[in-house]
PDB file of N, CA and C in Angstrom:
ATOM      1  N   UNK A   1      24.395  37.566-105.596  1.00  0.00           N
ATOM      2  CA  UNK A   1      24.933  37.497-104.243  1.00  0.00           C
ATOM      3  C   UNK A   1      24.246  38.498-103.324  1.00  0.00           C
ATOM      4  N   UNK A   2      23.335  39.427-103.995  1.00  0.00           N
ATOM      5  CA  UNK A   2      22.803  39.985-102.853  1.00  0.00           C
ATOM      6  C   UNK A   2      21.808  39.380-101.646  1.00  0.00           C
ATOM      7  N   UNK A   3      21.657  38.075-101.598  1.00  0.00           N
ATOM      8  CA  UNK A   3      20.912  37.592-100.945  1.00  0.00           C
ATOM      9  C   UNK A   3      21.891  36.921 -99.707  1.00  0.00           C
ATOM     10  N   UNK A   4      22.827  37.344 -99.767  1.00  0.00           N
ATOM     11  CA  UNK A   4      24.199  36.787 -98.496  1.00  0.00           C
ATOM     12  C   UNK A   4      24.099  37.723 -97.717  1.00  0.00           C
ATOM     13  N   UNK A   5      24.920  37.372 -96.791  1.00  0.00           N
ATOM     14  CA  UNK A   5      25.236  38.534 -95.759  1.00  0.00           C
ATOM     15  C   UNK A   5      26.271  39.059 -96.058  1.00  0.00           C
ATOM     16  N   UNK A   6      27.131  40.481 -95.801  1.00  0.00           N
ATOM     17  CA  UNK A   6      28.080  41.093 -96.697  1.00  0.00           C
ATOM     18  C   UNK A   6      29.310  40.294 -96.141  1.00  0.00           C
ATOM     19  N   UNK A   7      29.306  39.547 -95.088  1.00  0.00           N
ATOM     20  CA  UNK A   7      30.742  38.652 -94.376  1.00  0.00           C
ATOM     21  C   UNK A   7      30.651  37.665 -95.233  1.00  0.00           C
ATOM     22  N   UNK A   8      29.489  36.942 -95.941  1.00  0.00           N
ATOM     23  CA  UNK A   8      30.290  36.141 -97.109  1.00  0.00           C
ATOM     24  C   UNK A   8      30.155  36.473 -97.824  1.00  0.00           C
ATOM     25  N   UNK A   9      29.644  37.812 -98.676  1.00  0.00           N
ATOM     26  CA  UNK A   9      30.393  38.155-100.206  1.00  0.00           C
ATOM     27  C   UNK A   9      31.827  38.429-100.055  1.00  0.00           C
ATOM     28  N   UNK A  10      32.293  39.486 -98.946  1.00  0.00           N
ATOM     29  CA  UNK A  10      33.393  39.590 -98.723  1.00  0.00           C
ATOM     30  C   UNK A  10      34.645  38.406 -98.663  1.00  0.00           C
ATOM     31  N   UNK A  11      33.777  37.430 -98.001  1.00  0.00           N
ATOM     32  CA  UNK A  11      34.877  36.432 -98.135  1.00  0.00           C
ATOM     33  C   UNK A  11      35.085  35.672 -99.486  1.00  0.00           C
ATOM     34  N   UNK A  12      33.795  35.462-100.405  1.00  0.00           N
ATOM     35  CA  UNK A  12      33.893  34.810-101.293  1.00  0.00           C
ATOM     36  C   UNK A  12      34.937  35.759-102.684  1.00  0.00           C
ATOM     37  N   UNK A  13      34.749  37.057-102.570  1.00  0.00           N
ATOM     38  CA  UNK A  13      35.631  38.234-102.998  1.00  0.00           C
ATOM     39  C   UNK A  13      37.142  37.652-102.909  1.00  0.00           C
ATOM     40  N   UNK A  14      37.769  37.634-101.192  1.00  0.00           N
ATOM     41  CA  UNK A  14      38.483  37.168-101.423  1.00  0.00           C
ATOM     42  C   UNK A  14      39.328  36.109-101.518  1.00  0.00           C
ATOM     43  N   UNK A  15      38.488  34.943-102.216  1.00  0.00           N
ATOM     44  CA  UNK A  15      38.562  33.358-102.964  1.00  0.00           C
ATOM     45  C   UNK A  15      39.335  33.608-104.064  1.00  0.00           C
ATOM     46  N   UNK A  16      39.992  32.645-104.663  1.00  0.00           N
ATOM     47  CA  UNK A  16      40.410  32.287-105.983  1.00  0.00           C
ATOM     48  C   UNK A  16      38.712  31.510-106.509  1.00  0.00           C
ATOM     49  N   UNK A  17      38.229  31.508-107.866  1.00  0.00           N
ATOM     50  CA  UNK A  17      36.933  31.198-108.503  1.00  0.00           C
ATOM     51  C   UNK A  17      36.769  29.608-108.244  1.00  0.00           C
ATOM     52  N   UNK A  18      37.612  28.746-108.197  1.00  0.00           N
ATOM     53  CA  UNK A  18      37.665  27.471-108.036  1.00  0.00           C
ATOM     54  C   UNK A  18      36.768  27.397-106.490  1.00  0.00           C
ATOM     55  N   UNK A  19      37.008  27.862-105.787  1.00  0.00           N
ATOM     56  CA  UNK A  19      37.690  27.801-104.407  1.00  0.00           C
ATOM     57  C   UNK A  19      35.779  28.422-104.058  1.00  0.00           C
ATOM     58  N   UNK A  20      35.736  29.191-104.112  1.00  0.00           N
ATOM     59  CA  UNK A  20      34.274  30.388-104.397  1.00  0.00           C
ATOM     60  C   UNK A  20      33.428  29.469-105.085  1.00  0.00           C
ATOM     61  N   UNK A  21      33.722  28.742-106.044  1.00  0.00           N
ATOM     62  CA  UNK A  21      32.496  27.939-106.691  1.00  0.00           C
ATOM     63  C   UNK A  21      31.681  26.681-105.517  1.00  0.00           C
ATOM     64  N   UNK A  22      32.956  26.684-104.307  1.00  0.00           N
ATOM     65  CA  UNK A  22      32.551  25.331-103.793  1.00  0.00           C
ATOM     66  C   UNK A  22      32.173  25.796-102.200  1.00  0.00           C
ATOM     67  N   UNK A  23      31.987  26.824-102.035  1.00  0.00           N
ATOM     68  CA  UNK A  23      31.630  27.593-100.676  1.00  0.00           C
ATOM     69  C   UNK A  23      30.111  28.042-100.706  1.00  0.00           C
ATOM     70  N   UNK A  24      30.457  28.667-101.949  1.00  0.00           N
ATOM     71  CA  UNK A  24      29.197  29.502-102.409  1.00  0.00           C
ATOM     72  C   UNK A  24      27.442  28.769-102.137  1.00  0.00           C
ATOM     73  N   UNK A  25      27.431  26.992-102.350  1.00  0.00           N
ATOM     74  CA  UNK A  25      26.246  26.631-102.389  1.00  0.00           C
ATOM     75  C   UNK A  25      26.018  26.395-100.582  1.00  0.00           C
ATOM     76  N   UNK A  26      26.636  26.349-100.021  1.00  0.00           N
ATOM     77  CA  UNK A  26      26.956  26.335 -98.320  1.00  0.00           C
ATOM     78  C   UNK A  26      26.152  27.545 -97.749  1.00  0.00           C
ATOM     79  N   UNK A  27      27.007  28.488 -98.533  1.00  0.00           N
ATOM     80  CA  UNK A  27      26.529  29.472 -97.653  1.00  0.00           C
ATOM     81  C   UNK A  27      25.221  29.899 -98.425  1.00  0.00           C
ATOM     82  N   UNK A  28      24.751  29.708 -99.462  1.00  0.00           N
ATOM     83  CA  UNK A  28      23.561  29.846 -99.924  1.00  0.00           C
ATOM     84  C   UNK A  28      22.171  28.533 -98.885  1.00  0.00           C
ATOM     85  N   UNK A  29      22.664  27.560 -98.489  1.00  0.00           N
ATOM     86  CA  UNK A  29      22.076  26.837 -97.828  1.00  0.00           C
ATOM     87  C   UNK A  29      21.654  27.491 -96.284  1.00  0.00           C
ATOM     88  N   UNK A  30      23.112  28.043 -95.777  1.00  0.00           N
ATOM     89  CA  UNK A  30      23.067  28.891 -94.574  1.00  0.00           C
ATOM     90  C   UNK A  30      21.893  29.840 -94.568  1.00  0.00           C
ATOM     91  N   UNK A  31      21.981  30.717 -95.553  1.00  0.00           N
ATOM     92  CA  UNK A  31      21.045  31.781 -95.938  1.00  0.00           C
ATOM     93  C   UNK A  31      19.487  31.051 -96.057  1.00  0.00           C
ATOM     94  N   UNK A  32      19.120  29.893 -96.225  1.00  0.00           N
ATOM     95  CA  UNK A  32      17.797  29.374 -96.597  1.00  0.00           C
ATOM     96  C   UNK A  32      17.562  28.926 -94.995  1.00  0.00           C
ATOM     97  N   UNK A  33      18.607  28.714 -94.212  1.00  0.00           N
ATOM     98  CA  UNK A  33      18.198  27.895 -93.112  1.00  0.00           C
ATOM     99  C   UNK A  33      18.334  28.809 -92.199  1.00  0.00           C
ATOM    100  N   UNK A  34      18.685  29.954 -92.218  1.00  0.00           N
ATOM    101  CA  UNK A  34      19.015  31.496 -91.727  1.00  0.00           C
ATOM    102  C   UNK A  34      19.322  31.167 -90.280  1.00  0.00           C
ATOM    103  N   UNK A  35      19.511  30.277 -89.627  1.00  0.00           N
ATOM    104  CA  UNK A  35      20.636  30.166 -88.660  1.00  0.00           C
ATOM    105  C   UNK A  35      22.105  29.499 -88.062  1.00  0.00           C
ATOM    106  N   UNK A  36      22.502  29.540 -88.890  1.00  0.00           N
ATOM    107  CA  UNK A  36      23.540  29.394 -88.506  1.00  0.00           C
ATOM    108  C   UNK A  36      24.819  29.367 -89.798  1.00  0.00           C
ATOM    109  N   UNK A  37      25.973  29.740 -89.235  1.00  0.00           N
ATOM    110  CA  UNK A  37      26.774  29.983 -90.132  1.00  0.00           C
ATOM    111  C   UNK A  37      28.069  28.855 -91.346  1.00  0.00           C
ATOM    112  N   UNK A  38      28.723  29.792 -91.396  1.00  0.00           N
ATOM    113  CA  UNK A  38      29.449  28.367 -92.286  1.00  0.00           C
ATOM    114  C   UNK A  38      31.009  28.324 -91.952  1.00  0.00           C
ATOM    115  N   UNK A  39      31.898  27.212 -92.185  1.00  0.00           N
ATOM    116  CA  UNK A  39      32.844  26.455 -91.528  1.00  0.00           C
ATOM    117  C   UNK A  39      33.351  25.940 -92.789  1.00  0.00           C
ATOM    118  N   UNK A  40      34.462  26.202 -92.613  1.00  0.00           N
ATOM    119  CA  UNK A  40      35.718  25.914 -93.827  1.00  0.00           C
ATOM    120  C   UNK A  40      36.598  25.733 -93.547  1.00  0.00           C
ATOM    121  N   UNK A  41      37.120  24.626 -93.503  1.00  0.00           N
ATOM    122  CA  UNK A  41      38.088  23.511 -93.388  1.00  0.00           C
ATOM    123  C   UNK A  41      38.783  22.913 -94.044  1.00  0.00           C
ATOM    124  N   UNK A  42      40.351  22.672 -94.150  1.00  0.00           N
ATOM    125  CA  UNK A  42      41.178  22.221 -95.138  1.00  0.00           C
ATOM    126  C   UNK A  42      41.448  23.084 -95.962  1.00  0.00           C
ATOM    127  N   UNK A  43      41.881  24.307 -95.959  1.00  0.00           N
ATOM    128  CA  UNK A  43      42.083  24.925 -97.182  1.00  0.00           C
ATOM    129  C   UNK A  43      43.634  24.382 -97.663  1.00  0.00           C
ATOM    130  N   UNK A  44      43.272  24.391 -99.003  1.00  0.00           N
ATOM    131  CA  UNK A  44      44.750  24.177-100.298  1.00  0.00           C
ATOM    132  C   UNK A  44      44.881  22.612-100.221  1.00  0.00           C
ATOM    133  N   UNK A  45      45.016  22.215-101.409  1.00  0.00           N
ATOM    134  CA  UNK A  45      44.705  20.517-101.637  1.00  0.00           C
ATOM    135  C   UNK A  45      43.313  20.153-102.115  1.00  0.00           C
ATOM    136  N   UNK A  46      42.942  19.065-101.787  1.00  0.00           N
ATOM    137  CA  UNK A  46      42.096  18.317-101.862  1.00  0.00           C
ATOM    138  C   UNK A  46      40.935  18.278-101.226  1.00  0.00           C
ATOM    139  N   UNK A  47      41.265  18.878-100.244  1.00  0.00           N
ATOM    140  CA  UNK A  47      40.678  18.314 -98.314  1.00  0.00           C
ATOM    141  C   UNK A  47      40.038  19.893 -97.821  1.00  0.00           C
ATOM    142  N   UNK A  48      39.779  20.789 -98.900  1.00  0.00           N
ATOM    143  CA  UNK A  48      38.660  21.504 -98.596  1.00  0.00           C
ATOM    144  C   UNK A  48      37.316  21.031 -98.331  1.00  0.00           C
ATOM    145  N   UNK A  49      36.408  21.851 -97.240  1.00  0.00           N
ATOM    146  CA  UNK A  49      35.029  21.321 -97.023  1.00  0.00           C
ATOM    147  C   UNK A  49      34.554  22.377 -96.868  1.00  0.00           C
ATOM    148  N   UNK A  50      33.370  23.068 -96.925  1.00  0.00           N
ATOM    149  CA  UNK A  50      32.690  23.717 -96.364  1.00  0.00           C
ATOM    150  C   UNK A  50      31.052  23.289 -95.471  1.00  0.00           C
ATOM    151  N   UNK A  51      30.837  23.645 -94.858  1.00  0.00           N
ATOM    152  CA  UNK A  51      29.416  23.244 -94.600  1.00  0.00           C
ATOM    153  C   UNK A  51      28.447  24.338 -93.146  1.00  0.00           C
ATOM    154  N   UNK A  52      27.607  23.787 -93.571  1.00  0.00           N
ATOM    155  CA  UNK A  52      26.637  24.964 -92.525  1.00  0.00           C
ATOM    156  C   UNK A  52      26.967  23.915 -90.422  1.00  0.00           C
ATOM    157  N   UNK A  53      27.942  25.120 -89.863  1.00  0.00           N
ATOM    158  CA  UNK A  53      28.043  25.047 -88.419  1.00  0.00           C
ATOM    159  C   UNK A  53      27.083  25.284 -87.638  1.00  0.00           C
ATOM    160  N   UNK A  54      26.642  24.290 -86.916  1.00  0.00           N
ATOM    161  CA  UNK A  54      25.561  24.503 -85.873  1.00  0.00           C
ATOM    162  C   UNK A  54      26.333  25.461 -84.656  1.00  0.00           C
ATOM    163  N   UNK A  55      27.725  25.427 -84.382  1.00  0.00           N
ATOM    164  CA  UNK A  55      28.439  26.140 -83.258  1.00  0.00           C
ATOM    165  C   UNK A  55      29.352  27.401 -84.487  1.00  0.00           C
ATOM    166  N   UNK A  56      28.638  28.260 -85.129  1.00  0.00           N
ATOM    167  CA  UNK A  56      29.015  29.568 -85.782  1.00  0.00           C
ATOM    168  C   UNK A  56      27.799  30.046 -85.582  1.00  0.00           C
ATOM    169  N   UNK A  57      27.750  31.212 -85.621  1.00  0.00           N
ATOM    170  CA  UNK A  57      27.068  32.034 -85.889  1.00  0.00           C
ATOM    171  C   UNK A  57      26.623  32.517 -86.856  1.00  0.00           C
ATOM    172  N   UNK A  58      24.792  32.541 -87.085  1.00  0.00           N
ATOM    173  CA  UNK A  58      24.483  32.974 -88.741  1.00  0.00           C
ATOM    174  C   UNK A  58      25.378  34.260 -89.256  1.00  0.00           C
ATOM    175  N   UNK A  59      25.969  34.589 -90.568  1.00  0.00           N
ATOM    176  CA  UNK A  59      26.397  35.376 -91.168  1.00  0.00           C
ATOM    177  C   UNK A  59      27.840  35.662 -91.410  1.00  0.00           C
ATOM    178  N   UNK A  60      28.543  34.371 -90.121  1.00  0.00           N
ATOM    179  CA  UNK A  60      29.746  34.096 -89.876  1.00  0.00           C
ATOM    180  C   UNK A  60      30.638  33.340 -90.415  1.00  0.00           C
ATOM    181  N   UNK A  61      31.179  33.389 -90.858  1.00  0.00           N
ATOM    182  CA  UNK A  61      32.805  32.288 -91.373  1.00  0.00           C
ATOM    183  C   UNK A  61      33.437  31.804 -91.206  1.00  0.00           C
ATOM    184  N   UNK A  62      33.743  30.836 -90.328  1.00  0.00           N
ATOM    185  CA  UNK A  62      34.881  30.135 -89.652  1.00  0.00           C
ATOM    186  C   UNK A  62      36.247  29.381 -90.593  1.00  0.00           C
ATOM    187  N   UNK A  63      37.173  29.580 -90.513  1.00  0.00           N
ATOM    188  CA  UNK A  63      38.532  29.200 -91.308  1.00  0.00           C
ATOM    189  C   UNK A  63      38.978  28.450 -90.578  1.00  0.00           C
ATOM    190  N   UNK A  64      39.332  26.953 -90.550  1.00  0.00           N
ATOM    191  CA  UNK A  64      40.254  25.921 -89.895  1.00  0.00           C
ATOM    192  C   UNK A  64      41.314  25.690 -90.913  1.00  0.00           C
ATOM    193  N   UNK A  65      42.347  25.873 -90.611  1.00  0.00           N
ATOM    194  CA  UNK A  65      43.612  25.543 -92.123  1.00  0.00           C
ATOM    195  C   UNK A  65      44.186  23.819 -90.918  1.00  0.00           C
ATOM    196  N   UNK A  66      43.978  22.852 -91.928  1.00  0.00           N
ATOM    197  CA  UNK A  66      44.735  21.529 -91.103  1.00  0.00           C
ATOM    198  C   UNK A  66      45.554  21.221 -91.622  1.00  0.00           C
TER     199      UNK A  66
END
């Protein structure tokens, strides 16, 4: 994980491992495309998403709970 920015180790820290397993390749994508950040949506259930936001900011995290 040292290749993240410390706003998503921190966040992936505080994940349950399930949850962290399915963020983690997102924001590793973020990091390859080094602009722009990541967006997480649906938390608890099924209807989690994560994916790289063109309207976040690289290094950033966005939380939508629906």
């Amino acid at each position: 994980m040292n290749d993240l920015p410390a706003s998503y180790v921190e966040y992936l820290l505080s994940l349950e491992e399930h949850h962290a397993a399915m963020v983690l390749p997102v924001m590793r994508e973020s990091v390859a495309e080094g602009t722009h950040g990541v967006h997480v949506r649906g938390l608890g259930g099924h209807s989690e998403q994560a994916y790289v936001d063109e309207t976040v900011p690289f290094g950033h995290v966005k939380v939508t709970v629906t």
